[in-house]
C-alpha atoms as a PDB file:
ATOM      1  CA  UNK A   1      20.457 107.215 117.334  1.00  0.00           C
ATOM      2  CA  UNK A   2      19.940 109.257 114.094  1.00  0.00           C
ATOM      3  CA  UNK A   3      22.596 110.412 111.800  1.00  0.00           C
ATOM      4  CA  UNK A   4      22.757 113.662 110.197  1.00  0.00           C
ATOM      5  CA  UNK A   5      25.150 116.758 110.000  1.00  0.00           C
ATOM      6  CA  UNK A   6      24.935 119.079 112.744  1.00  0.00           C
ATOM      7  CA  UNK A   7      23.225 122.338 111.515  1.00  0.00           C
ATOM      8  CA  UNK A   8      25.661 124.578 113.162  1.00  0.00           C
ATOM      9  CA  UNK A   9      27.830 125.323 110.747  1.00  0.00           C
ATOM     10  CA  UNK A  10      30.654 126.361 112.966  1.00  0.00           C
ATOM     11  CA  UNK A  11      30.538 123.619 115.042  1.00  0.00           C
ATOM     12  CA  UNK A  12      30.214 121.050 111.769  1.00  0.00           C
ATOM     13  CA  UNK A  13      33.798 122.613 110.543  1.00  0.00           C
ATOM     14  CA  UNK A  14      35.349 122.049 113.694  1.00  0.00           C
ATOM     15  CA  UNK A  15      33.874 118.890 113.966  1.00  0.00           C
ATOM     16  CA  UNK A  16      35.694 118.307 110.559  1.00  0.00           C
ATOM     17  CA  UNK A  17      38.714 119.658 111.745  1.00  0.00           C
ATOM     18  CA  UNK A  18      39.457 117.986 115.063  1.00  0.00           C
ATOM     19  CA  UNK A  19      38.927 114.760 112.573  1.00  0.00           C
ATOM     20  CA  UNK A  20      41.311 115.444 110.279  1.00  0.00           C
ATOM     21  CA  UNK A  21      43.660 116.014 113.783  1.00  0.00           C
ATOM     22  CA  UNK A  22      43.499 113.010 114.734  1.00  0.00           C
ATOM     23  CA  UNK A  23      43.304 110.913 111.299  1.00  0.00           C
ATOM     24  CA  UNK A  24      46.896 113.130 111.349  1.00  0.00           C
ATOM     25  CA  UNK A  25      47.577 111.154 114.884  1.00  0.00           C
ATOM     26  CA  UNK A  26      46.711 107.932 113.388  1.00  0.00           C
ATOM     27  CA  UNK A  27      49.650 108.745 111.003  1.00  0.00           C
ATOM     28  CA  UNK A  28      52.195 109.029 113.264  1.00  0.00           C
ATOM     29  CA  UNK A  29      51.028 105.822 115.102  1.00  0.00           C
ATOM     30  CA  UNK A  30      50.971 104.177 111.806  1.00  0.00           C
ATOM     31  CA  UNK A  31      54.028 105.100 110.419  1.00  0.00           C
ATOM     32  CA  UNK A  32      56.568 106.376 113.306  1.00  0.00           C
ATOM     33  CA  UNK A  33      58.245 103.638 115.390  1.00  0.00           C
ATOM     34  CA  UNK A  34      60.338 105.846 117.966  1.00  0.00           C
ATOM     35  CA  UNK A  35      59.400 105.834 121.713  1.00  0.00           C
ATOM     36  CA  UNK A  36      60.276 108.351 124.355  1.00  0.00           C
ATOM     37  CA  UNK A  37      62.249 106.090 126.603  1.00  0.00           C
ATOM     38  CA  UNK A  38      65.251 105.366 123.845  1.00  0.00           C
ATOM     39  CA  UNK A  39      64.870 109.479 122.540  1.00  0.00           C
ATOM     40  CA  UNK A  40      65.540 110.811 126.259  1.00  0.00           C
ATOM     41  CA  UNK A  41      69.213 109.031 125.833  1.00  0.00           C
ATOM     42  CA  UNK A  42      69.773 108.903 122.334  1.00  0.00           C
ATOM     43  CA  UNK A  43      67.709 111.750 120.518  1.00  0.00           C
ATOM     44  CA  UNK A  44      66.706 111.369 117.248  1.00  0.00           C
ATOM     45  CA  UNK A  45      69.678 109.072 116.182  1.00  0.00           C
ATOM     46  CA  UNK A  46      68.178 105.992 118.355  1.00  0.00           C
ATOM     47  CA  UNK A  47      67.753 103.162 116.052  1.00  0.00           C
ATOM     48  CA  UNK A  48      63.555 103.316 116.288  1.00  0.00           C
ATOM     49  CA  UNK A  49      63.423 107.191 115.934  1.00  0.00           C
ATOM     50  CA  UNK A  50      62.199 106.666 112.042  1.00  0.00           C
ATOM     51  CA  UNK A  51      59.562 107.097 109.825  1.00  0.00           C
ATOM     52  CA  UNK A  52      58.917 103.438 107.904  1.00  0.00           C
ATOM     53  CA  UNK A  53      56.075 102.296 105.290  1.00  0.00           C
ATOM     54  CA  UNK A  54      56.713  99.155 107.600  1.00  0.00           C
ATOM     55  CA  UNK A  55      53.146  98.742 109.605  1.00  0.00           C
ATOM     56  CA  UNK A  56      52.657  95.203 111.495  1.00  0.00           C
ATOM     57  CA  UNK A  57      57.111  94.016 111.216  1.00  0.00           C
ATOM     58  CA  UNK A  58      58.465  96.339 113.541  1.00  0.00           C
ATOM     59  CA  UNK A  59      57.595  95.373 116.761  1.00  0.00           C
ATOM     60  CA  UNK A  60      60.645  92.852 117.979  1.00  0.00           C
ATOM     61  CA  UNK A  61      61.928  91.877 121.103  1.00  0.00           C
ATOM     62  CA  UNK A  62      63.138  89.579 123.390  1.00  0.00           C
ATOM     63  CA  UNK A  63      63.294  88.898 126.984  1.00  0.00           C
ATOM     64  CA  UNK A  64      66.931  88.200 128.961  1.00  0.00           C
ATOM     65  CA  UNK A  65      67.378  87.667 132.346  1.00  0.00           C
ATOM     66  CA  UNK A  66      63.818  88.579 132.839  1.00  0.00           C
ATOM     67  CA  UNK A  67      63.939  92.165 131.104  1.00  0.00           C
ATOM     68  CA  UNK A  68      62.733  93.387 127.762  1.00  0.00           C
ATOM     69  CA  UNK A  69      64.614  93.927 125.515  1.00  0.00           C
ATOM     70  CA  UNK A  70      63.771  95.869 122.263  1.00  0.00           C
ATOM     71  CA  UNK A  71      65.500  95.005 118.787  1.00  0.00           C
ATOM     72  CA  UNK A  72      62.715  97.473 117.499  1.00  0.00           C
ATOM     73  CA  UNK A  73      59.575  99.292 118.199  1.00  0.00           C
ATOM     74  CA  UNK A  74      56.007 100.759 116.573  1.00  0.00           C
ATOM     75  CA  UNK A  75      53.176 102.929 117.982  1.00  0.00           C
ATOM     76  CA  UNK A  76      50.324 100.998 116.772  1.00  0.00           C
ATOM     77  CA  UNK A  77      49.357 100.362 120.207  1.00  0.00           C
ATOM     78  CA  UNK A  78      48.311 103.970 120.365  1.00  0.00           C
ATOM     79  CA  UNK A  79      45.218 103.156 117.978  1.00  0.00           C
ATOM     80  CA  UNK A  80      43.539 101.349 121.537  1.00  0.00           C
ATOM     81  CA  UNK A  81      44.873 104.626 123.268  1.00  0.00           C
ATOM     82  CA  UNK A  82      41.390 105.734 125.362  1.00  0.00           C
ATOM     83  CA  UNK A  83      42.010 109.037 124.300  1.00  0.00           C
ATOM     84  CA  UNK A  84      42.075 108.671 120.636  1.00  0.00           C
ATOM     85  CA  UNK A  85      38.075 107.057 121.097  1.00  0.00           C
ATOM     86  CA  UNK A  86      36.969 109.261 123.581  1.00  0.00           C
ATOM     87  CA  UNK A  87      38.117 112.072 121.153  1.00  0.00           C
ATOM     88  CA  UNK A  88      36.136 110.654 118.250  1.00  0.00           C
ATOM     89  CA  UNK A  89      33.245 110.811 120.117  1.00  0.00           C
ATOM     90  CA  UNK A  90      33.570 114.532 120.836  1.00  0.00           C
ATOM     91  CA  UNK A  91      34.086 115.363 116.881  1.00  0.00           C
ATOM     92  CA  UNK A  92      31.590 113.304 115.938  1.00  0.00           C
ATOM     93  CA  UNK A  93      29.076 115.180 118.442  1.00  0.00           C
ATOM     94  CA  UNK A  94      30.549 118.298 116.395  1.00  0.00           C
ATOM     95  CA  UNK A  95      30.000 117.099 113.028  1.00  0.00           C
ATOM     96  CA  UNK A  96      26.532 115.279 113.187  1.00  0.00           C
ATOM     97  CA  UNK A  97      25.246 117.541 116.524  1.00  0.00           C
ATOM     98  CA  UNK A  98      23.632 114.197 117.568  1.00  0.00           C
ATOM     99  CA  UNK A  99      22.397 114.229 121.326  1.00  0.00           C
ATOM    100  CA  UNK A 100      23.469 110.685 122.827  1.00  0.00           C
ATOM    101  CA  UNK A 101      27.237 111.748 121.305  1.00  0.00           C
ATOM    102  CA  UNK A 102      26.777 115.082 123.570  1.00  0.00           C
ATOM    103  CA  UNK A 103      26.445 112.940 126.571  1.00  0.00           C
ATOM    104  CA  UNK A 104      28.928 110.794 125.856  1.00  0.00           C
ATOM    105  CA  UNK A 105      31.221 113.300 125.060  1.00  0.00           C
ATOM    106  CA  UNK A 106      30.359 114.979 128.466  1.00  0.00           C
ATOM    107  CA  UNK A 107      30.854 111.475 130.193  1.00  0.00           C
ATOM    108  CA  UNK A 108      33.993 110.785 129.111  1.00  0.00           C
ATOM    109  CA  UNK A 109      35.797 114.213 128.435  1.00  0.00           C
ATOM    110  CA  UNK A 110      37.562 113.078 132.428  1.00  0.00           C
ATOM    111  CA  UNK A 111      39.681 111.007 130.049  1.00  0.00           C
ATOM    112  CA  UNK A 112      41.852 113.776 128.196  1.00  0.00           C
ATOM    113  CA  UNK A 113      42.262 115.864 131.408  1.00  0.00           C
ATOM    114  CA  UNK A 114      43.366 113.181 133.801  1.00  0.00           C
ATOM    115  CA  UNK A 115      45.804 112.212 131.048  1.00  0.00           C
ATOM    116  CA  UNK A 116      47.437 115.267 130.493  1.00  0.00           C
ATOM    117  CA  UNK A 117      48.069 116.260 133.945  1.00  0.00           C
ATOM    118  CA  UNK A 118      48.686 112.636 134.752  1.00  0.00           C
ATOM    119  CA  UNK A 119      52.135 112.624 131.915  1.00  0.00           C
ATOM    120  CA  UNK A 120      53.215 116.247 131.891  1.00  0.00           C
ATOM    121  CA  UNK A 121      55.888 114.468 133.071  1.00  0.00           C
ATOM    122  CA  UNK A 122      55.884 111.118 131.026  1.00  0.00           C
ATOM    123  CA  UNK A 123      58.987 109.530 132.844  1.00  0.00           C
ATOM    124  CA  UNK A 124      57.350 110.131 136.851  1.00  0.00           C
ATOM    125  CA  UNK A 125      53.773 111.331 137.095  1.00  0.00           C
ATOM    126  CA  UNK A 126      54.788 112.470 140.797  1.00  0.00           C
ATOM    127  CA  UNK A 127      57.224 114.801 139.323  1.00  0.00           C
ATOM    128  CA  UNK A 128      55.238 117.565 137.871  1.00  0.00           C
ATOM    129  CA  UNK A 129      57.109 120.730 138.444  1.00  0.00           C
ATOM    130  CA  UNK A 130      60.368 119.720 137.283  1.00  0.00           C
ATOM    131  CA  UNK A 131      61.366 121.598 134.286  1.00  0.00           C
ATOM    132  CA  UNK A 132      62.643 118.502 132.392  1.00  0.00           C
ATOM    133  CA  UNK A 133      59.037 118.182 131.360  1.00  0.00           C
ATOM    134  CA  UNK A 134      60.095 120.827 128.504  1.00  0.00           C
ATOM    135  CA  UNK A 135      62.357 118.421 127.536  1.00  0.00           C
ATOM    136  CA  UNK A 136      59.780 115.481 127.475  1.00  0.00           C
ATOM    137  CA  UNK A 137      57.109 117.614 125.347  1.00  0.00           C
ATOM    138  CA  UNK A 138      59.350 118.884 122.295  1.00  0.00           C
ATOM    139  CA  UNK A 139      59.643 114.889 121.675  1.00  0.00           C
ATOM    140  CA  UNK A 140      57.526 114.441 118.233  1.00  0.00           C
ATOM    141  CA  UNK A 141      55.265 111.889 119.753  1.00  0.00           C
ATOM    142  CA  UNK A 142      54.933 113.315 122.855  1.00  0.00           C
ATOM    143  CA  UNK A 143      54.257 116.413 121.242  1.00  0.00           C
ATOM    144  CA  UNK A 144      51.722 114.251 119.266  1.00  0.00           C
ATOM    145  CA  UNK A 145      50.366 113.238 122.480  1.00  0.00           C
ATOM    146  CA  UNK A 146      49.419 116.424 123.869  1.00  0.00           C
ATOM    147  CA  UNK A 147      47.883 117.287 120.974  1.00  0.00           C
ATOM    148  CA  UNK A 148      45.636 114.456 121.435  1.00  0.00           C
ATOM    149  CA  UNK A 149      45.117 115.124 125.132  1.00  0.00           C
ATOM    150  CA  UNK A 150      44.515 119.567 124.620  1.00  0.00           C
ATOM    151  CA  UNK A 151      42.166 118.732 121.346  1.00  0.00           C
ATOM    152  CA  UNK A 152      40.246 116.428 123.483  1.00  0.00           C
ATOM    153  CA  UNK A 153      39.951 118.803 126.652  1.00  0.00           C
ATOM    154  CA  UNK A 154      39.290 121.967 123.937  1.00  0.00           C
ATOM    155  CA  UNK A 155      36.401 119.843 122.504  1.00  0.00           C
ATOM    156  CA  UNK A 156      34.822 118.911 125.798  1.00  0.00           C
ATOM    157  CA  UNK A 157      35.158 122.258 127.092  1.00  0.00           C
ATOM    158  CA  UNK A 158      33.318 123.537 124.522  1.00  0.00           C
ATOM    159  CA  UNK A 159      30.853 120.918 124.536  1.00  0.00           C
ATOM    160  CA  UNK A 160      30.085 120.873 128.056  1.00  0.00           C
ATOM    161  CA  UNK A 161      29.583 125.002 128.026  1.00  0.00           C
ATOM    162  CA  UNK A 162      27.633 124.516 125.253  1.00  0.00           C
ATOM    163  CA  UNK A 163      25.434 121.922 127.485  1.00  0.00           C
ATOM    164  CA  UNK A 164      25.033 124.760 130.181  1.00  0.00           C
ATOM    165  CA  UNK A 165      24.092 127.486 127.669  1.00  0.00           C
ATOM    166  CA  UNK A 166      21.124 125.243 126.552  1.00  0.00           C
ATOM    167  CA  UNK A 167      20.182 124.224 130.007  1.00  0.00           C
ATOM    168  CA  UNK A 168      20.923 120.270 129.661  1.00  0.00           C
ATOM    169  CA  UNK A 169      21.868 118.231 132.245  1.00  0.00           C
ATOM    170  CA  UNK A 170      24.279 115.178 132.485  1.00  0.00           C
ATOM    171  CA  UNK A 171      21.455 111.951 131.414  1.00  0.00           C
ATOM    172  CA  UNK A 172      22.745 108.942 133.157  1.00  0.00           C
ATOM    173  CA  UNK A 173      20.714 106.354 130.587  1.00  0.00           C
ATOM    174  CA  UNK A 174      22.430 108.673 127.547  1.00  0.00           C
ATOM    175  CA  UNK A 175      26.130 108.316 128.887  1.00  0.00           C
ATOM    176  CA  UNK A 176      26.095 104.619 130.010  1.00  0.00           C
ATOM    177  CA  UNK A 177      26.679 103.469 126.578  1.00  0.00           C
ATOM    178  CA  UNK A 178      29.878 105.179 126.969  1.00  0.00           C
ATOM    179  CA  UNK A 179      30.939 104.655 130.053  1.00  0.00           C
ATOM    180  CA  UNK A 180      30.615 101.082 129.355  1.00  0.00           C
ATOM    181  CA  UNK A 181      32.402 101.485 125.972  1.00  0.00           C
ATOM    182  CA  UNK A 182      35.896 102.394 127.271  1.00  0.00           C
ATOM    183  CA  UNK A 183      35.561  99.628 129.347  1.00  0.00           C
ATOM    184  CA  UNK A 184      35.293  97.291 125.691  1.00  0.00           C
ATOM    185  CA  UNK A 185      37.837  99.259 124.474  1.00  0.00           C
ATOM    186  CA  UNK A 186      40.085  98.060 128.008  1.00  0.00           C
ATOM    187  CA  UNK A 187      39.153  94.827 127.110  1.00  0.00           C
ATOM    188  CA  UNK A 188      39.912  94.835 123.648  1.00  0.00           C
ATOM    189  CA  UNK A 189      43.542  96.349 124.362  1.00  0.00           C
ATOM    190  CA  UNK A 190      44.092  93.210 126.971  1.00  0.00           C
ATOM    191  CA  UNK A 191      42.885  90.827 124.612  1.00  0.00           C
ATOM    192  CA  UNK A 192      45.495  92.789 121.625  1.00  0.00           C
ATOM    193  CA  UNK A 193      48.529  92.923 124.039  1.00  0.00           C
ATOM    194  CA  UNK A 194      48.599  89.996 126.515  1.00  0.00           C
ATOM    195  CA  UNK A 195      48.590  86.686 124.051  1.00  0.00           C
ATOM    196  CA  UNK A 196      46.559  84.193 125.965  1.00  0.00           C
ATOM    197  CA  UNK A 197      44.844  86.772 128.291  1.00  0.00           C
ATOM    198  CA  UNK A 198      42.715  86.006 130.202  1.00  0.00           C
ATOM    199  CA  UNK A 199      43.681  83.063 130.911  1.00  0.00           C
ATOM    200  CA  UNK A 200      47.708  84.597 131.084  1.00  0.00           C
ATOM    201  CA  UNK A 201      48.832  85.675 134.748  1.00  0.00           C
ATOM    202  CA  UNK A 202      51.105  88.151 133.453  1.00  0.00           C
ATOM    203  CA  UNK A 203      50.904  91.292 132.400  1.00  0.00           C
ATOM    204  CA  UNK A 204      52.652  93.057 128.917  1.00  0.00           C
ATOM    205  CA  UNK A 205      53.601  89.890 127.342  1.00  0.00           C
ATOM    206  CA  UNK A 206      53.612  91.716 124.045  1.00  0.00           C
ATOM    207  CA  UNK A 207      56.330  94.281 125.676  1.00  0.00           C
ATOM    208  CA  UNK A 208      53.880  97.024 125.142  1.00  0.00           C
ATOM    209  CA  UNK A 209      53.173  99.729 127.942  1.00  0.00           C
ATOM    210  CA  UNK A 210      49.739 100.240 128.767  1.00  0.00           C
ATOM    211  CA  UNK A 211      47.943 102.259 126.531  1.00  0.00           C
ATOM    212  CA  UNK A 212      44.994 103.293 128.931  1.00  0.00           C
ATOM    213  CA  UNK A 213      46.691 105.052 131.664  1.00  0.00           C
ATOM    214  CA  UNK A 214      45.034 102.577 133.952  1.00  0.00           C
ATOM    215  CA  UNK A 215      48.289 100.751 134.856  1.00  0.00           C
ATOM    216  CA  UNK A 216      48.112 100.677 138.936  1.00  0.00           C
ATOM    217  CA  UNK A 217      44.689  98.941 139.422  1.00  0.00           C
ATOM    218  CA  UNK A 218      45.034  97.386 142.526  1.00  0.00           C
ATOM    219  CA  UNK A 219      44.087  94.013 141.529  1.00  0.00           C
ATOM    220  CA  UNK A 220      43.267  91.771 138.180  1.00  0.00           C
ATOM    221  CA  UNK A 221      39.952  89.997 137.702  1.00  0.00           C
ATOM    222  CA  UNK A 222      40.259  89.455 134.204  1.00  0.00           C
ATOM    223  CA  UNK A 223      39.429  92.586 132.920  1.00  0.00           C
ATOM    224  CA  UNK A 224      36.210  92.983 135.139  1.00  0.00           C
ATOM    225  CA  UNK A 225      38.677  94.930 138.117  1.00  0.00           C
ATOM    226  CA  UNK A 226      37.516  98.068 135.136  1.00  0.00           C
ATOM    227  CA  UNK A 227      34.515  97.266 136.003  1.00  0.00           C
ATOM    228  CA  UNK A 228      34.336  97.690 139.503  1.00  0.00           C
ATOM    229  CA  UNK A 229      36.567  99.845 139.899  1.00  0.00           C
ATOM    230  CA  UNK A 230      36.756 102.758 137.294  1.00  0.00           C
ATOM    231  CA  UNK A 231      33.440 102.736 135.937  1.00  0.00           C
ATOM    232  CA  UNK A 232      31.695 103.494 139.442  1.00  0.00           C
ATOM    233  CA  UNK A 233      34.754 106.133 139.521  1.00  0.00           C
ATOM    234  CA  UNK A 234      33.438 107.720 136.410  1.00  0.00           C
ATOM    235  CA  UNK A 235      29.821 107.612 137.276  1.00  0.00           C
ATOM    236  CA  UNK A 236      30.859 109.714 140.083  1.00  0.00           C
ATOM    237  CA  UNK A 237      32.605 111.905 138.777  1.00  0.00           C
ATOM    238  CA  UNK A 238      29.715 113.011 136.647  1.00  0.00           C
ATOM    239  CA  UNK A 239      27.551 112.725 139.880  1.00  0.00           C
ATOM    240  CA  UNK A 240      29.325 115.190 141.266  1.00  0.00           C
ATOM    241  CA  UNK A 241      29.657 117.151 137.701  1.00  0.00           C
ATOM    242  CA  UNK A 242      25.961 117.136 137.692  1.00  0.00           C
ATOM    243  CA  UNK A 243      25.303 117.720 141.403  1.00  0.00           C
ATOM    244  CA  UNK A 244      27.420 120.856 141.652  1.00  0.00           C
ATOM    245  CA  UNK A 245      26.600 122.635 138.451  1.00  0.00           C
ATOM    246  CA  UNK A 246      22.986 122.185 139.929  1.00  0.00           C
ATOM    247  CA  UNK A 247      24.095 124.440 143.007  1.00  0.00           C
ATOM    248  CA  UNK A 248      26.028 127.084 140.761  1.00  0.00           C
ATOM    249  CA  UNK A 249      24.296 129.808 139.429  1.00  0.00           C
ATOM    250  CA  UNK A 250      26.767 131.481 137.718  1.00  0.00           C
ATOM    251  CA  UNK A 251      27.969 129.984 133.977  1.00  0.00           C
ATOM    252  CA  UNK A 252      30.959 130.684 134.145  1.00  0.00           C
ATOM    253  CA  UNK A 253      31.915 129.128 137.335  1.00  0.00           C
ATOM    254  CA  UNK A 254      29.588 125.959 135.829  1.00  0.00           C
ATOM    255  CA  UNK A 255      31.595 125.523 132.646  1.00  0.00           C
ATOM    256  CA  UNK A 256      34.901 125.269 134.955  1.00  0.00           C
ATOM    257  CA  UNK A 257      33.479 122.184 137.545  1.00  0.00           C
ATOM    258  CA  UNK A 258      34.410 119.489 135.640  1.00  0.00           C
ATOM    259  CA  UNK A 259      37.837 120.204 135.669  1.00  0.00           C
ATOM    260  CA  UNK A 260      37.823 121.301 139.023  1.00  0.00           C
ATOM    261  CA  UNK A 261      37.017 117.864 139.682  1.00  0.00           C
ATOM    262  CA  UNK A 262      38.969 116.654 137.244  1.00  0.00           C
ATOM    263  CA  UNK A 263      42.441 118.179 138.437  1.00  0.00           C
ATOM    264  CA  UNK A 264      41.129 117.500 142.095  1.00  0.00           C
ATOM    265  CA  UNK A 265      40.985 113.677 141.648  1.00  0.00           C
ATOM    266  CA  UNK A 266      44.222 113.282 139.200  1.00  0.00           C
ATOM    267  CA  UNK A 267      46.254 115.226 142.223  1.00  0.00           C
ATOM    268  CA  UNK A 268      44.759 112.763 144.993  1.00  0.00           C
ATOM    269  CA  UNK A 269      45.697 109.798 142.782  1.00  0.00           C
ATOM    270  CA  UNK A 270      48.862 111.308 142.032  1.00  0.00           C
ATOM    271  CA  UNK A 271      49.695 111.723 145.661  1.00  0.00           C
ATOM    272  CA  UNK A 272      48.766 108.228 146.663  1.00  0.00           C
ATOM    273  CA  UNK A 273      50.922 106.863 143.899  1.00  0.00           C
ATOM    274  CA  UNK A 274      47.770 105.247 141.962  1.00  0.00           C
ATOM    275  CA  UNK A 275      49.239 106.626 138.633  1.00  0.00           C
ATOM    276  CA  UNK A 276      52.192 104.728 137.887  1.00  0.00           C
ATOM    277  CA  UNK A 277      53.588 105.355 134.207  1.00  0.00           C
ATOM    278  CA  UNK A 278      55.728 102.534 132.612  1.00  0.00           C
ATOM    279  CA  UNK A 279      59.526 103.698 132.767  1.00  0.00           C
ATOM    280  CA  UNK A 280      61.523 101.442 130.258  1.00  0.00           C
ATOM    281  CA  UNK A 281      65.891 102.117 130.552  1.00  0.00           C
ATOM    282  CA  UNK A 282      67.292 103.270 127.660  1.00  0.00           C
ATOM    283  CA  UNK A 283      69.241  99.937 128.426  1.00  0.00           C
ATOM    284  CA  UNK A 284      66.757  97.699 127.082  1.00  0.00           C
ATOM    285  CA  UNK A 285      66.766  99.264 123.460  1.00  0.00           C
ATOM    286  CA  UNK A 286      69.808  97.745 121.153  1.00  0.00           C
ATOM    287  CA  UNK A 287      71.322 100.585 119.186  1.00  0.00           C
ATOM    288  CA  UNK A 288      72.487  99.271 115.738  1.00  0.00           C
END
């Protein structure tokens, strides 16, 4: 792949932009240790909801009578978040207008949609009309995190209509660098959270949630059940991204497929329970 800035100028500044977005993400996972869980009972006086210059310290916790329990939190988890890298792949397309990055960006862009409609409510992904998800979403991080998710779905909408205006197609040899990479990334956030994975029988050792969304596969093969189980998923999912946009003439209905799709497949697995968010009791954080 060649490097070199995208000679759209428009699309080179918002390229720029959505990067300095999420390098302002990266600060809050950095530097903000609250989590949602201990906010949703103690608002913004919990002992974690704080801004600290302290990076790798924070995280401390033990386990009694089989529970977690937090003495104190961080967010640097978030930096393996799936979102976060599928993101960088759609500003970088932006900024450098490099062709392999458009496919990938088209490949993954699944990512930021099933997300968001997967935690509009973060507590119960089942429970998406309830109006407490106000509540949820005026949370800072939360707040931070659908930022992440609506840049990355703004990006990839773009990108994708941009793909139908210039009469590409989804290249399955282009995007299966891509595919494959989340599932490194899924590996790599194993390998980070679970000490002695993957070799380790249990799960969260590190009292982390999962980071990926991808918290209900049905079984563990040491990180391979990614393998066989969600990257066939996304290869059809652009199958059937590239299959129908071949059958629709008009653009406008084309640009909108993909999250046809999208919102089609996060409400099965949402109905069949396969998206199972982490809910920790505002128990298991110690107030101070």
């Amino acid at each position: 792949m060649t490097m070199k800035l995208n000679p759209n100028l428009k699309e080179r500044r918002w390229g720029f932009f959505f990067m300095f977005v999420f390098f302002i993400i990266g600060l809050f996972y950095l530097f903000y240790d609250g989590w949602l869980y201990e906010w949703v009972k103690y608002g913004y006086s919990g002992t974690n909801q704080h801004w600290d210059l302290i990076i790798f310290g924070d995280m401390n916790y033990e386990i009694i009578n089989g529970e977690y329990v937090y003495h104190s939190t961080h967010n640097l988890m978030h930096f393996l978040y799936l979102c976060y890298w599928t993101a960088a792949v759609n500003y970088l397309y932006l900024i450098t207008g490099n062709k392999w990055l458009k496919q990938g960006s088209i490949a993954t862009m699944a990512f930021a949609m099933m997300a968001f409609f997967s935690t509009i409510n973060p507590i119960n992904a089942r429970d998406i009309f309830s109006t407490d998800v106000f509540t949820f979403h005026s949370y800072y991080l939360q707040f931070v995190f659908d930022i992440n998710h609506i840049s990355g779905i703004i990006m990839g909408f773009y990108i994708f209509n941009s793909s139908i205006k210039e009469g590409e197609e989804i290249n399955f040899k282009m995007i299966t660098p891509f595919i494959l990479g989340t599932w490194v990334i899924y590996l790599i956030t194993k390998a980070v959270m679970i000490p002695g994975w993957p070799l380790s029988a249990s799960d969260n050792i590190g009292g982390y949630y999962d980071t990926n969304q991808i918290n209900n596969i049905p079984f563990k093969l040491y990180g391979f059940e990614y393998l066989l189980l969600v990257v066939p998923l996304l290869y059809l999912i652009n199958f059937l991204v590239r299959f129908l946009t071949r059958k629709i003439k008009n653009p406008k209905m084309k640009a909108i497929v993909p999250y046809a799709i999208f919102a089609s497949f996060t409400l099965f697995f949402v109905l069949i329970n396969f998206i199972v968010l982490q809910n920790i009791t505002y128990q298991q954080f110690l107030q101070t």
